[in-house]
N, C-alpha and C. Protein backbone atom coordinates (compact mmCIF):
# COMPACT_ATOMS: atom_id res chain seq x y z
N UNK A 1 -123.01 93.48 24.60
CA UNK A 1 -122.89 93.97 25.96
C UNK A 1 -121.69 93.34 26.65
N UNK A 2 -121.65 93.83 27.83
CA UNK A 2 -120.15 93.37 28.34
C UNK A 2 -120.39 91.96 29.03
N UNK A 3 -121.40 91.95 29.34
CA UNK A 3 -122.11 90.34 30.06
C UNK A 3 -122.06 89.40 28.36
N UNK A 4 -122.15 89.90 27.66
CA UNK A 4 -122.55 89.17 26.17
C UNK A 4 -120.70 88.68 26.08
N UNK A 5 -120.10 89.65 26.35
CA UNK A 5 -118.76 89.93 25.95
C UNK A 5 -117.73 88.13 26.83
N UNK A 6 -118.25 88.25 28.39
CA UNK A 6 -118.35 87.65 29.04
C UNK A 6 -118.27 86.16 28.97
N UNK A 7 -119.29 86.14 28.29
CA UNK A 7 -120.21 84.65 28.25
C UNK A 7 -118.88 83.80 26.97
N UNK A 8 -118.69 85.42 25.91
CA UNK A 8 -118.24 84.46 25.00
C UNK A 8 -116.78 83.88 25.26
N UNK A 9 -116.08 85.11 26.21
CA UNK A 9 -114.79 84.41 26.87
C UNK A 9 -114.69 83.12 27.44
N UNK A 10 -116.14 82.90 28.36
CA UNK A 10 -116.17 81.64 28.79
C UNK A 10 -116.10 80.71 27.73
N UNK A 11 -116.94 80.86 26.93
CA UNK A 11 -116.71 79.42 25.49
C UNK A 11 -115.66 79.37 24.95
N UNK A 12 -114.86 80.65 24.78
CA UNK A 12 -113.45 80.59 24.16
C UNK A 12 -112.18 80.39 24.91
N UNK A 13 -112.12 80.04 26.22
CA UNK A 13 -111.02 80.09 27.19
C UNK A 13 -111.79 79.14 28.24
N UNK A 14 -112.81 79.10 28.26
CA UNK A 14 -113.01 78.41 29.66
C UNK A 14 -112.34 76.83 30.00
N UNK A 15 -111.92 76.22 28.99
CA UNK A 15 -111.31 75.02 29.32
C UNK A 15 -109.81 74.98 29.47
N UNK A 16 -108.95 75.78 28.63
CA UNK A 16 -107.76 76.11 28.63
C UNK A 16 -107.18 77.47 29.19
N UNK A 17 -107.60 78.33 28.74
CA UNK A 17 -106.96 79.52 28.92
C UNK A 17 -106.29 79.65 27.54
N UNK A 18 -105.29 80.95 27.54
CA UNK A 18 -104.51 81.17 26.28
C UNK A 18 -103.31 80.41 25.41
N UNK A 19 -103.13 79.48 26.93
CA UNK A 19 -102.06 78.89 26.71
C UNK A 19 -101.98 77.47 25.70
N UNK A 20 -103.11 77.19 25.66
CA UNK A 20 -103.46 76.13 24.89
C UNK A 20 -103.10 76.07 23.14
N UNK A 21 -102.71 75.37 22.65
CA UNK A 21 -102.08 75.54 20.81
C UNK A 21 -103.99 75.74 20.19
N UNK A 22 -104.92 75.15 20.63
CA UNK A 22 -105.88 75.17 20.15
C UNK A 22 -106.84 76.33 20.45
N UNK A 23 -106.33 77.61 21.26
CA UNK A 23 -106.98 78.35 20.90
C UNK A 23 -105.90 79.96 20.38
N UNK A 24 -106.93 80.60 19.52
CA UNK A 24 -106.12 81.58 18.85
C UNK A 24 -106.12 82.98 19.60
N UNK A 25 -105.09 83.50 19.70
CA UNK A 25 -105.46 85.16 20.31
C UNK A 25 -105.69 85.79 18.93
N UNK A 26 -105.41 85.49 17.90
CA UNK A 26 -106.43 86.79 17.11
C UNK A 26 -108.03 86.65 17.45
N UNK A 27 -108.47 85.51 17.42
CA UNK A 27 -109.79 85.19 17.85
C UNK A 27 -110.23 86.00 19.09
N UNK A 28 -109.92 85.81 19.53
CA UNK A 28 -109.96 86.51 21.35
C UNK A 28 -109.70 88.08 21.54
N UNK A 29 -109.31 88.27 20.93
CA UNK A 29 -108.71 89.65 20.69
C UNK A 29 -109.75 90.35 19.81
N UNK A 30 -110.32 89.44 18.81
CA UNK A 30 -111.15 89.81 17.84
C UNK A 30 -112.81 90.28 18.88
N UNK A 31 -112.67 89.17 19.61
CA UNK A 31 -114.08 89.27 20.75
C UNK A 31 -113.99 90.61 21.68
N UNK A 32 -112.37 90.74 21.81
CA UNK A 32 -112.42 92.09 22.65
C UNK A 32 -112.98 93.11 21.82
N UNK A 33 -112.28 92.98 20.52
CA UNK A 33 -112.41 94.69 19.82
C UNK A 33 -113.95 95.08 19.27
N UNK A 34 -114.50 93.82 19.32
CA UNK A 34 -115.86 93.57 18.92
C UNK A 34 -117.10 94.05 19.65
N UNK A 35 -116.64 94.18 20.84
CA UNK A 35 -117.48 94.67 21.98
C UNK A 35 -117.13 96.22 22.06
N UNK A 36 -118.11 97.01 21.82
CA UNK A 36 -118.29 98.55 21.92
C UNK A 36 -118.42 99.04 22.60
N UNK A 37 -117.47 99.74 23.29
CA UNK A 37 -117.80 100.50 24.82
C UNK A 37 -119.53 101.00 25.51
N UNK A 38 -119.74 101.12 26.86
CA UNK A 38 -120.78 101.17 27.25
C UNK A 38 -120.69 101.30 28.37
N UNK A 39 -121.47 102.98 28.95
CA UNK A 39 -120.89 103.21 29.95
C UNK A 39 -121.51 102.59 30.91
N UNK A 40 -123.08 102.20 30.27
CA UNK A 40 -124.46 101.65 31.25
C UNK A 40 -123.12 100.20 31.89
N UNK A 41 -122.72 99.47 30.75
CA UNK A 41 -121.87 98.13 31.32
C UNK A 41 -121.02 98.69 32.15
N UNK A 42 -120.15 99.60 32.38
CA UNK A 42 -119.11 99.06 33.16
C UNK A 42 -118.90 100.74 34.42
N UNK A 43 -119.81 101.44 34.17
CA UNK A 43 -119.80 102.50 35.19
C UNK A 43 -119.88 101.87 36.70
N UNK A 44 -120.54 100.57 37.16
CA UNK A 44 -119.92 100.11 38.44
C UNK A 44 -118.74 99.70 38.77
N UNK A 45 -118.26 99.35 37.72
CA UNK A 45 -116.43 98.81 37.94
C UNK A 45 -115.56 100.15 37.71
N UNK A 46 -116.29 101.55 37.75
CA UNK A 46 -115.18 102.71 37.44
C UNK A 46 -114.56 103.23 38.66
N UNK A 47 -114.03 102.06 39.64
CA UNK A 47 -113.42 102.87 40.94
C UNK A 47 -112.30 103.63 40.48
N UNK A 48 -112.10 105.10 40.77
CA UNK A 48 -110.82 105.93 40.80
C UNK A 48 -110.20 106.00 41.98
N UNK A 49 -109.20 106.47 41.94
CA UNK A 49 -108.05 106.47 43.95
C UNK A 49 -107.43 107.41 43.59
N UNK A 50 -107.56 108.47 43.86
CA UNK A 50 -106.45 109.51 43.61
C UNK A 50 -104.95 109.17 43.91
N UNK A 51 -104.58 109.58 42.73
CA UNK A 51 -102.88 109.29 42.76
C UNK A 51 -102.20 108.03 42.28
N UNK A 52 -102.77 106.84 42.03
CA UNK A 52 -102.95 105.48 41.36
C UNK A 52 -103.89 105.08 40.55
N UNK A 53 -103.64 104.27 39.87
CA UNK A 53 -104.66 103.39 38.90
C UNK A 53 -105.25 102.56 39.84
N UNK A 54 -106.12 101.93 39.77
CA UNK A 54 -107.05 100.49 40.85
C UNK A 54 -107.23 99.76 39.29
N UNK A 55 -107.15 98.11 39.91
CA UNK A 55 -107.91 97.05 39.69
C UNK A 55 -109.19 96.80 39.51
N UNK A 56 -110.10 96.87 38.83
CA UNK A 56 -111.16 96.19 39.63
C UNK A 56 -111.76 94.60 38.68
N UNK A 57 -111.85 93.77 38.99
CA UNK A 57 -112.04 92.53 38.84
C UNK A 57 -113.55 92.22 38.20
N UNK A 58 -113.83 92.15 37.22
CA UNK A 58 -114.92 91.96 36.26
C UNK A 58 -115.40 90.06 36.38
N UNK A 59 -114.60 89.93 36.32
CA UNK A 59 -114.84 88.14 36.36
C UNK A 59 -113.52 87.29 36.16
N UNK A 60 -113.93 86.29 36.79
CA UNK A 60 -112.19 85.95 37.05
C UNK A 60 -112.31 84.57 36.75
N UNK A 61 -112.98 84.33 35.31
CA UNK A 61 -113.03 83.21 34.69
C UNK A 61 -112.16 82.25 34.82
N UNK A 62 -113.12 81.97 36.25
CA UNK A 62 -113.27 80.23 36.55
C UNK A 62 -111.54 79.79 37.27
N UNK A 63 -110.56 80.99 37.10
CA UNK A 63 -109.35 80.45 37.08
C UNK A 63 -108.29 80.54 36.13
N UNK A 64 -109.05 80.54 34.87
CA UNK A 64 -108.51 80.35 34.07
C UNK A 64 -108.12 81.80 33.08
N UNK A 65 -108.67 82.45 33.11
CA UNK A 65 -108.41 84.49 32.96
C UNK A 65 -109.12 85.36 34.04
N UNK A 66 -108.41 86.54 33.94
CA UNK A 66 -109.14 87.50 34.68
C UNK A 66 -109.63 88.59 34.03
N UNK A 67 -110.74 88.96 33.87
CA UNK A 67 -111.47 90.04 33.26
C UNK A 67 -111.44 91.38 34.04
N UNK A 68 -110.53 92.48 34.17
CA UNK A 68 -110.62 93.55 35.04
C UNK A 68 -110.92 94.71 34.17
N UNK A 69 -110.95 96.10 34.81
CA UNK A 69 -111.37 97.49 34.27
C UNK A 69 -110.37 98.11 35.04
N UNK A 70 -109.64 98.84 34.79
CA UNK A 70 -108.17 99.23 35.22
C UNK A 70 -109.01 101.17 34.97
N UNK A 71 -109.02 101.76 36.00
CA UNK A 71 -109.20 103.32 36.67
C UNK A 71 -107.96 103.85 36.42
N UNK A 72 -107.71 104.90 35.77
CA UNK A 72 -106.39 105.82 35.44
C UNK A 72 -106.59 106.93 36.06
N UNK A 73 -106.92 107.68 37.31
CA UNK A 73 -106.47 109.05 37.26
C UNK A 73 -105.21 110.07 35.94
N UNK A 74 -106.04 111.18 35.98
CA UNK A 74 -105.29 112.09 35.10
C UNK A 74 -103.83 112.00 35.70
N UNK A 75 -103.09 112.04 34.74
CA UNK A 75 -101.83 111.76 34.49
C UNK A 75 -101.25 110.68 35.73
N UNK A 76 -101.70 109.38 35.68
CA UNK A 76 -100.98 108.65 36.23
C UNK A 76 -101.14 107.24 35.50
N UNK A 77 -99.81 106.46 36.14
CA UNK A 77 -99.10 105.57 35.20
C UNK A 77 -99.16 104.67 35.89
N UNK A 78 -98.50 102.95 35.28
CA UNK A 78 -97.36 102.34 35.51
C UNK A 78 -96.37 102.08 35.83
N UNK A 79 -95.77 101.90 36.74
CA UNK A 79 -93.96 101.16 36.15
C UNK A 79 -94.10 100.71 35.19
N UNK A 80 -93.03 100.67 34.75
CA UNK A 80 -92.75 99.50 33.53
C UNK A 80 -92.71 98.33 34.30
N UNK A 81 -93.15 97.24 33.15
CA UNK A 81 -93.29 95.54 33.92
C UNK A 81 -93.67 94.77 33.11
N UNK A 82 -93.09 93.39 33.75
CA UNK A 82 -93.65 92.21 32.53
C UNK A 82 -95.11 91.89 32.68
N UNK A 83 -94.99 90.85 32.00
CA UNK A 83 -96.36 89.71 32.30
C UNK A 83 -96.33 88.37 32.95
N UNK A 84 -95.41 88.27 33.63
CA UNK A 84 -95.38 86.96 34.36
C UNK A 84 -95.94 85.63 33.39
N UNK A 85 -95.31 85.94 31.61
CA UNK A 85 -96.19 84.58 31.23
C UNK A 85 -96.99 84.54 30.40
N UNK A 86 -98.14 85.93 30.93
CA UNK A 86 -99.51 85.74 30.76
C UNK A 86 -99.78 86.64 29.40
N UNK A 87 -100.66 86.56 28.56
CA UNK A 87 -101.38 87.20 27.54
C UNK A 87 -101.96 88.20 27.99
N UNK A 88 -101.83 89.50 27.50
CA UNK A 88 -102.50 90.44 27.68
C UNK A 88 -103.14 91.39 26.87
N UNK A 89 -105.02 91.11 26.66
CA UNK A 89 -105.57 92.08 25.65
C UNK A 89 -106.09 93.20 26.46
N UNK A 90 -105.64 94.02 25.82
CA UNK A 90 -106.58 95.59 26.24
C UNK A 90 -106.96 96.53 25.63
N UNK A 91 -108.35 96.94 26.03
CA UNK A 91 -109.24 97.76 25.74
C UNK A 91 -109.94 99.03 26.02
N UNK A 92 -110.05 100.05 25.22
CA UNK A 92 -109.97 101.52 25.69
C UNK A 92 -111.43 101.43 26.06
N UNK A 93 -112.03 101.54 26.96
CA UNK A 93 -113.51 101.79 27.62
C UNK A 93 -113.92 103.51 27.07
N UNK A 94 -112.53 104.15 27.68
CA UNK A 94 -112.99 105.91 28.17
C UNK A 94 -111.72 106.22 27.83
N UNK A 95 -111.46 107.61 27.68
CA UNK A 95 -110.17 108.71 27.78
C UNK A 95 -109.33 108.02 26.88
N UNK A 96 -107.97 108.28 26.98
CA UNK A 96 -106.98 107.58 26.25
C UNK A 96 -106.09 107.37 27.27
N UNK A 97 -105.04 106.39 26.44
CA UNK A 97 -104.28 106.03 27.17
C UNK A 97 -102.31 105.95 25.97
N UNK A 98 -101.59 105.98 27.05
CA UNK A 98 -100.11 105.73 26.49
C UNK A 98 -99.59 104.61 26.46
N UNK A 99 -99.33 103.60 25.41
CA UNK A 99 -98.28 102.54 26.07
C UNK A 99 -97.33 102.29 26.03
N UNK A 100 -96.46 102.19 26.36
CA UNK A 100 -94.83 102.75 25.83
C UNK A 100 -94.41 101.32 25.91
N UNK A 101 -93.81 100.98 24.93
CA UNK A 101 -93.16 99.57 24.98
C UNK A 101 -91.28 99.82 24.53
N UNK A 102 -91.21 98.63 25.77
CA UNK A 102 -89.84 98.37 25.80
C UNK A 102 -88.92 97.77 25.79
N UNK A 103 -87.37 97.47 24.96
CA UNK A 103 -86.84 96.00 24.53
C UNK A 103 -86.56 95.18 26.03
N UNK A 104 -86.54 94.37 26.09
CA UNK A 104 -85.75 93.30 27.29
C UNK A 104 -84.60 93.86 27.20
N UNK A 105 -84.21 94.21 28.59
CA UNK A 105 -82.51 94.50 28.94
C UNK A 105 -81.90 93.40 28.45
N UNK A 106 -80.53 93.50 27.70
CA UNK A 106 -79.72 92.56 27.75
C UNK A 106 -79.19 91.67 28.80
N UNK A 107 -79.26 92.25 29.90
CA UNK A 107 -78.76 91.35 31.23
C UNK A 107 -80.19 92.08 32.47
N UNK A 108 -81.61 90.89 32.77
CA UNK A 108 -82.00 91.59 33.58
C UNK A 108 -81.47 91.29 35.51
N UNK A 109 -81.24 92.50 35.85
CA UNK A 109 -80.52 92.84 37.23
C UNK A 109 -81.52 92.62 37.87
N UNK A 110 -81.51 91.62 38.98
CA UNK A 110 -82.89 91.67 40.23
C UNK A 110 -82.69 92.72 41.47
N UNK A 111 -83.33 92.79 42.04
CA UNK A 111 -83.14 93.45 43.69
C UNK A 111 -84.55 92.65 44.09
N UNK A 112 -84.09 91.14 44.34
CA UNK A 112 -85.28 90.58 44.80
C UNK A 112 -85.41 91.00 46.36
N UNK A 113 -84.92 91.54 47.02
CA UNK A 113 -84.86 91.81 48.49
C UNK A 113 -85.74 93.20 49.24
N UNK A 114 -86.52 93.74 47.61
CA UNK A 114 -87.03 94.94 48.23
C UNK A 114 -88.03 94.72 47.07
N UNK A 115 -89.19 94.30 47.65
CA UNK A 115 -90.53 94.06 46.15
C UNK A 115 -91.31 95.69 46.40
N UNK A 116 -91.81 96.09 45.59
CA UNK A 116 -92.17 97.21 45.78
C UNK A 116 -93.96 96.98 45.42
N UNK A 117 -94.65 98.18 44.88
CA UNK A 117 -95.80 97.43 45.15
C UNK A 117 -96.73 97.45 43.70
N UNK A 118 -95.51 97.87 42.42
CA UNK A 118 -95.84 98.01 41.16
C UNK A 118 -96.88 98.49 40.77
N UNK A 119 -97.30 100.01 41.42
CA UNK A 119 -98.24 100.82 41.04
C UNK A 119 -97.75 102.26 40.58
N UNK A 120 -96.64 102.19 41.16
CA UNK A 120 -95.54 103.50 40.19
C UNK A 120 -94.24 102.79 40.24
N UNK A 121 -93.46 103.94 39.42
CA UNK A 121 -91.97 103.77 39.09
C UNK A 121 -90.97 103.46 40.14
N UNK A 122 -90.53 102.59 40.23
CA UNK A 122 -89.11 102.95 41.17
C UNK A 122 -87.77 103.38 40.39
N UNK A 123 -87.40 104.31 40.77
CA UNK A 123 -85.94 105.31 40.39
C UNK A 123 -84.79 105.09 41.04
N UNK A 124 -85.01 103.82 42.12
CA UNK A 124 -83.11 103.54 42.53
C UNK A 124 -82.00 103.03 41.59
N UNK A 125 -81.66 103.62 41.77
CA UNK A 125 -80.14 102.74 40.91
C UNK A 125 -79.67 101.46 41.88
N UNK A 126 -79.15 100.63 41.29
CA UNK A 126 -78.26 99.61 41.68
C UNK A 126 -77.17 99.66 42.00
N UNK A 127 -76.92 100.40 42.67
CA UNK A 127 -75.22 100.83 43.44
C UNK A 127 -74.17 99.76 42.98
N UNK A 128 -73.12 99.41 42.39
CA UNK A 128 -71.80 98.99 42.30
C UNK A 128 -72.26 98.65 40.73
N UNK A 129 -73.32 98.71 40.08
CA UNK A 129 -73.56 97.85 39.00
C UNK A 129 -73.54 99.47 37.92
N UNK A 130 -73.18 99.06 37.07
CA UNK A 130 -73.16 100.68 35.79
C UNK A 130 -74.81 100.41 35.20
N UNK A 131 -75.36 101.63 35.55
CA UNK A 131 -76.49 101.39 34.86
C UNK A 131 -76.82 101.34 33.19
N UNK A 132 -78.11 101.13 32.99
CA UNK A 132 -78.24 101.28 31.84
C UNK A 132 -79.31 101.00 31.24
N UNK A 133 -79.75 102.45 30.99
CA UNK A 133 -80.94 102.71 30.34
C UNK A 133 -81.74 101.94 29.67
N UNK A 134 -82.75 101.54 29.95
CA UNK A 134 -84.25 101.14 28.90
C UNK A 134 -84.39 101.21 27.48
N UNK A 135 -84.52 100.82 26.17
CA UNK A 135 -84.49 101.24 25.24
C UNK A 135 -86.22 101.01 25.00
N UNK A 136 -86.53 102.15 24.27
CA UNK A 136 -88.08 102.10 23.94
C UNK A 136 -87.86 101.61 22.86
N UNK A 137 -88.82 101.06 22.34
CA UNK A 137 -89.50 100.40 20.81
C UNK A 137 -90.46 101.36 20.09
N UNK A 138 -91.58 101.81 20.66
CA UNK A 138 -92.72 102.49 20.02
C UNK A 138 -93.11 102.88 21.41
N UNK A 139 -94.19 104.27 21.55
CA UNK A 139 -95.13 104.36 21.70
C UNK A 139 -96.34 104.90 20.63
N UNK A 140 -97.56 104.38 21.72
CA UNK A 140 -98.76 104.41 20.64
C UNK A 140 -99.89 105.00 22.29
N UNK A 141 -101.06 105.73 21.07
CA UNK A 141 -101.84 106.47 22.01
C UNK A 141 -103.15 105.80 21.54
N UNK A 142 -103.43 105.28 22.39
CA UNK A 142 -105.24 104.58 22.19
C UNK A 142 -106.19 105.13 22.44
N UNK A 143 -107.48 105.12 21.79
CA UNK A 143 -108.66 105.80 22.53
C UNK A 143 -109.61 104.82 22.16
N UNK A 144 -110.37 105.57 22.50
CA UNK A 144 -112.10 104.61 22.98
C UNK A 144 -111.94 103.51 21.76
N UNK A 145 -112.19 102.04 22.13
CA UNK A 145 -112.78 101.25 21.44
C UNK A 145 -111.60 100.81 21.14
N UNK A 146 -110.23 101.09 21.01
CA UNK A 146 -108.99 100.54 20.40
C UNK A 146 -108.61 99.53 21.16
N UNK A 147 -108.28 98.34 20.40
CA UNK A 147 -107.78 97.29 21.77
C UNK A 147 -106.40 97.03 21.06
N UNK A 148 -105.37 96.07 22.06
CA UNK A 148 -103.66 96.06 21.76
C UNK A 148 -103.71 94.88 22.68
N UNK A 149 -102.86 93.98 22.10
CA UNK A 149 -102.18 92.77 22.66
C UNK A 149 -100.86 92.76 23.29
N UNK A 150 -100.57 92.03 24.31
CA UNK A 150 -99.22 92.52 25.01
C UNK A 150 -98.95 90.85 25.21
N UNK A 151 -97.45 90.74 25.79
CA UNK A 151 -96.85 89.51 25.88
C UNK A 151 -95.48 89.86 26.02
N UNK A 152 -95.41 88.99 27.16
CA UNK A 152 -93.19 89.21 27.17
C UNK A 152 -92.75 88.96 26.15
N UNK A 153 -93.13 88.13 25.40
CA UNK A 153 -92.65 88.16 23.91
C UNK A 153 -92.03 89.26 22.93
N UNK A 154 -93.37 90.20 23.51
CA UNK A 154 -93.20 91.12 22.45
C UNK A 154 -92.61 92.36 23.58
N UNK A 155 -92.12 92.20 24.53
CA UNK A 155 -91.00 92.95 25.54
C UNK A 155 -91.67 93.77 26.84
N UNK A 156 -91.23 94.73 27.64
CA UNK A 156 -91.79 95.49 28.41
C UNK A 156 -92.83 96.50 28.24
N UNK A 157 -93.54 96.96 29.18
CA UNK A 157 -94.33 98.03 28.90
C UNK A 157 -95.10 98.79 29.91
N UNK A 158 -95.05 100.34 29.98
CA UNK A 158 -95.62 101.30 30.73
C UNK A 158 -97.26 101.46 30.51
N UNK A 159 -98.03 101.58 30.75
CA UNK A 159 -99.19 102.38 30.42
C UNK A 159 -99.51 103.41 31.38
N UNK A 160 -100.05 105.11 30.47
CA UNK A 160 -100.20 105.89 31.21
C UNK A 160 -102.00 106.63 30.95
N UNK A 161 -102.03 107.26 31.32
CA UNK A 161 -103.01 107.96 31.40
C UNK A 161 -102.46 109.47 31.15
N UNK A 162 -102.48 110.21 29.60
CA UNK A 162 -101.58 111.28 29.22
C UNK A 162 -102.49 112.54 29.19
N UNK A 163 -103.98 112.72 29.77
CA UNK A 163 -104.93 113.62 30.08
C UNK A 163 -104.71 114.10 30.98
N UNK A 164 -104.44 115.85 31.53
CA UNK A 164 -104.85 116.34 32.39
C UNK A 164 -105.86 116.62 33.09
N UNK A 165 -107.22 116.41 32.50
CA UNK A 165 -108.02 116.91 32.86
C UNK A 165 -108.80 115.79 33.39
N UNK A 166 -108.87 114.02 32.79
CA UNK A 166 -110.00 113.48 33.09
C UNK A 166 -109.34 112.34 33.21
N UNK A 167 -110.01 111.28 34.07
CA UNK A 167 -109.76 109.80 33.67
C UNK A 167 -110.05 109.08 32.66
N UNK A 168 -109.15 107.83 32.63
CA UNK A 168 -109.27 107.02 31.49
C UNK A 168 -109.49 105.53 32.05
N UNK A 169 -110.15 105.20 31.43
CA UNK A 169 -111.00 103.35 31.76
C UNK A 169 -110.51 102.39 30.83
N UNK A 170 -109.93 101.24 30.58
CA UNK A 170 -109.54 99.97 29.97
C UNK A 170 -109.77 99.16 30.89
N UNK A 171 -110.30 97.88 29.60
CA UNK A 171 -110.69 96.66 29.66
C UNK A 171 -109.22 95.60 29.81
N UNK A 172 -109.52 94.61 30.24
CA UNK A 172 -107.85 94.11 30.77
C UNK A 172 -108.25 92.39 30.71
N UNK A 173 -108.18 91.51 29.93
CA UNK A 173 -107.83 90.16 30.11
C UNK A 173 -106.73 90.00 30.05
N UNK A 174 -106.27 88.77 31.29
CA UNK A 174 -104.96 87.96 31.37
C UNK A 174 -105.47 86.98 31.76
N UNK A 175 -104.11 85.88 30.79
CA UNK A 175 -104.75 84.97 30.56
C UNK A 175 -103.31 84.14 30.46
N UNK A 176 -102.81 83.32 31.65
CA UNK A 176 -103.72 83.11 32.81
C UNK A 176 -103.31 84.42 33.08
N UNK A 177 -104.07 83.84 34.71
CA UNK A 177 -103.92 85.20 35.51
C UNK A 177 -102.32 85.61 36.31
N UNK A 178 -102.27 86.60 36.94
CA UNK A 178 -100.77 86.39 37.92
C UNK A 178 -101.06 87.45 38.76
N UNK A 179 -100.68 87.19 40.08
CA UNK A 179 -100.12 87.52 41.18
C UNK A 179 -99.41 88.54 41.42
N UNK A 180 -98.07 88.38 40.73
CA UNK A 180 -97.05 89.20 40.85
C UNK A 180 -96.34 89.39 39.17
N UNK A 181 -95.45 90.45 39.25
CA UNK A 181 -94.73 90.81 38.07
C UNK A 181 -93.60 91.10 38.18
N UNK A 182 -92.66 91.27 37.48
CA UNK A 182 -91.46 92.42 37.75
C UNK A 182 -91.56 93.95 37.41
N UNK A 183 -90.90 94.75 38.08
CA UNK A 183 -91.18 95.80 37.64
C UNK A 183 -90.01 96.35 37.46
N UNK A 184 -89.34 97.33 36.35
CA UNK A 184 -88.23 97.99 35.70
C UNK A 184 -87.98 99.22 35.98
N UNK A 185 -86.37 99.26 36.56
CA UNK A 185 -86.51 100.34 36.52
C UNK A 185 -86.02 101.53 35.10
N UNK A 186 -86.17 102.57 34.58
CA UNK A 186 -86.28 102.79 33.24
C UNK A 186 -84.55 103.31 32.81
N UNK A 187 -84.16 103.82 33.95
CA UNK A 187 -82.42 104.60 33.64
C UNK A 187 -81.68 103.17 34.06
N UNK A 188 -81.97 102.47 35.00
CA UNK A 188 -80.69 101.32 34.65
C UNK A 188 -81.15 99.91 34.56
N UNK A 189 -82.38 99.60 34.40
CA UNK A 189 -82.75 98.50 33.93
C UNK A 189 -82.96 97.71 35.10
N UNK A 190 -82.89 97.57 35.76
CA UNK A 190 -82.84 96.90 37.43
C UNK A 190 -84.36 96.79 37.60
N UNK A 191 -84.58 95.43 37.53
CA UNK A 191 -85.85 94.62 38.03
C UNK A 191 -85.84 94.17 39.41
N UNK A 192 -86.66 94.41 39.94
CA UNK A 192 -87.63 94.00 41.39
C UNK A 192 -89.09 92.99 41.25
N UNK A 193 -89.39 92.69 41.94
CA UNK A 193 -90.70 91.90 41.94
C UNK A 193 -91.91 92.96 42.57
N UNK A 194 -92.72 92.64 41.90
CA UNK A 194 -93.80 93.68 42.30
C UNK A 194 -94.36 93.30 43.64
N UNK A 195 -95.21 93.54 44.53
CA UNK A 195 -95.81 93.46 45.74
C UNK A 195 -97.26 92.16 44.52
N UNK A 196 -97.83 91.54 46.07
CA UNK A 196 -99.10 91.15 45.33
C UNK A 196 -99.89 92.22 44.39
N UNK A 197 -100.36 92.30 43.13
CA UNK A 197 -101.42 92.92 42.61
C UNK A 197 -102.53 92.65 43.05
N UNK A 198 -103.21 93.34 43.80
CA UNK A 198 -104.33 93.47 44.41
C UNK A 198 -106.08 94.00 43.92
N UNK A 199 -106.93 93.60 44.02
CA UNK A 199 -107.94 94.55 43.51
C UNK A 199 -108.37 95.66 44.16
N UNK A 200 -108.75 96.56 43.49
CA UNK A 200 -110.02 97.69 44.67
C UNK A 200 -111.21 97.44 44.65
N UNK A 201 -111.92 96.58 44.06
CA UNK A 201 -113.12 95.88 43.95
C UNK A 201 -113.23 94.98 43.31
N UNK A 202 -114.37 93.91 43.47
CA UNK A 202 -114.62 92.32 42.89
C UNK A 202 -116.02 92.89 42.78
N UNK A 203 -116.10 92.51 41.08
CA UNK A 203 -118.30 92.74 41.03
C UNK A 203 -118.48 93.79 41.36
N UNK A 204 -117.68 95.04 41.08
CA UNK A 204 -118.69 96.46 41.09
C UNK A 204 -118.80 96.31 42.68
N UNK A 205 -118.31 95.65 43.85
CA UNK A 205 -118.65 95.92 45.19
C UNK A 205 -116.83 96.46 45.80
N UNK A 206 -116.83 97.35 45.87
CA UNK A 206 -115.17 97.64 46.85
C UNK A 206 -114.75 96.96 48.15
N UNK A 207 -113.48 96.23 47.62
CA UNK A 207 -113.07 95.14 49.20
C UNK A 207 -112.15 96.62 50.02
């Protein structure tokens, strides 16, 4: 169960987090993929918002990770954006999903002066600077039960929701947690800082 799922994050992260040499993300990752979707578990955390994805905050272990359920309306996305750092496993609950991954610009360009609020794309160009395009790596299409590991390491990345017709639900540890991100833009590479990431609910209750 997802409370079962829960408990075991706490034994496996609760003293360190990911960051620690002594604990493993295949392990952790292994606990995600291990847990079998269930709609009885997580149909209170399924807030939708038309026109955006929502947050919603599952448990926010202790400090040390955050356990969320990320709401996709039909066909809506991401910006592209890092991880501030942090480890990121995810898990298909419902529907499918897109993740488009992407190399690190060779030179990343800020516009720290205008944070946006990293729930869609921004499309400005960087006026005096020559742009230059995003290069993709892979995309891959997930469905129910599939989980994927993310990390600046392993470069940028979009996730979408590529259904017309229905929403899609994923499971979301970061580890640690973060605040803020950068977000990319995809034709000239020009990074901004995201606005706070916010939730739409804590515990199945909407703030």
């Amino acid at each position: 169960s997802l409370d079962e799922l829960i408990e075991l994050l706490h034994k496996e992260l609760g003293a360190n987090g990911l960051t620690c040499e002594g604990v493993d993300v295949d392990r952790v990752q292994a606990l995600m993929t291990n847990y079998q979707s269930n709609e009885e578990d997580w149909k209170k955390y399924a807030y939708f918002d038309k026109g955006r994805y929502t947050r919603n905050l599952v448990d926010d272990g202790n400090g040390k990770f955050n356990l969320m359920i990320l709401a996709w309306p039909e066909n809506v996305g991401s910006a592209i954006h890092d991880h501030s750092g942090s480890h990121c496993i995810m898990k298909m609950l419902d529907g499918e999903l897109k993740e488009t991954l992407y190399e690190w610009p060779d030179k990343v360009v800020s516009e720290a002066d205008h944070p946006d609020s990293g729930l869609g794309s921004d499309n400005s160009d960087d006026e005096g600077k020559k742009p230059c395009a995003m290069t993709v790596k892979r995309e891959t299409v997930l469905h129910r039960n599939e989980t994927t590991y993310m990390s600046d390491q392993l470069g940028l990345h979009r996730v979408a929701n590529p259904l017309k017709t229905a929403g899609s639900l994923s499971l979301h540890l970061y580890t640690p947690p973060y605040e803020t991100c950068k977000t990319f833009n995809e034709r000239s590479s020009q990074a901004r800082s995201s606005g706070k990431c916010v939730f739409f609910s804590a515990q199945g209750e909407k703030l």
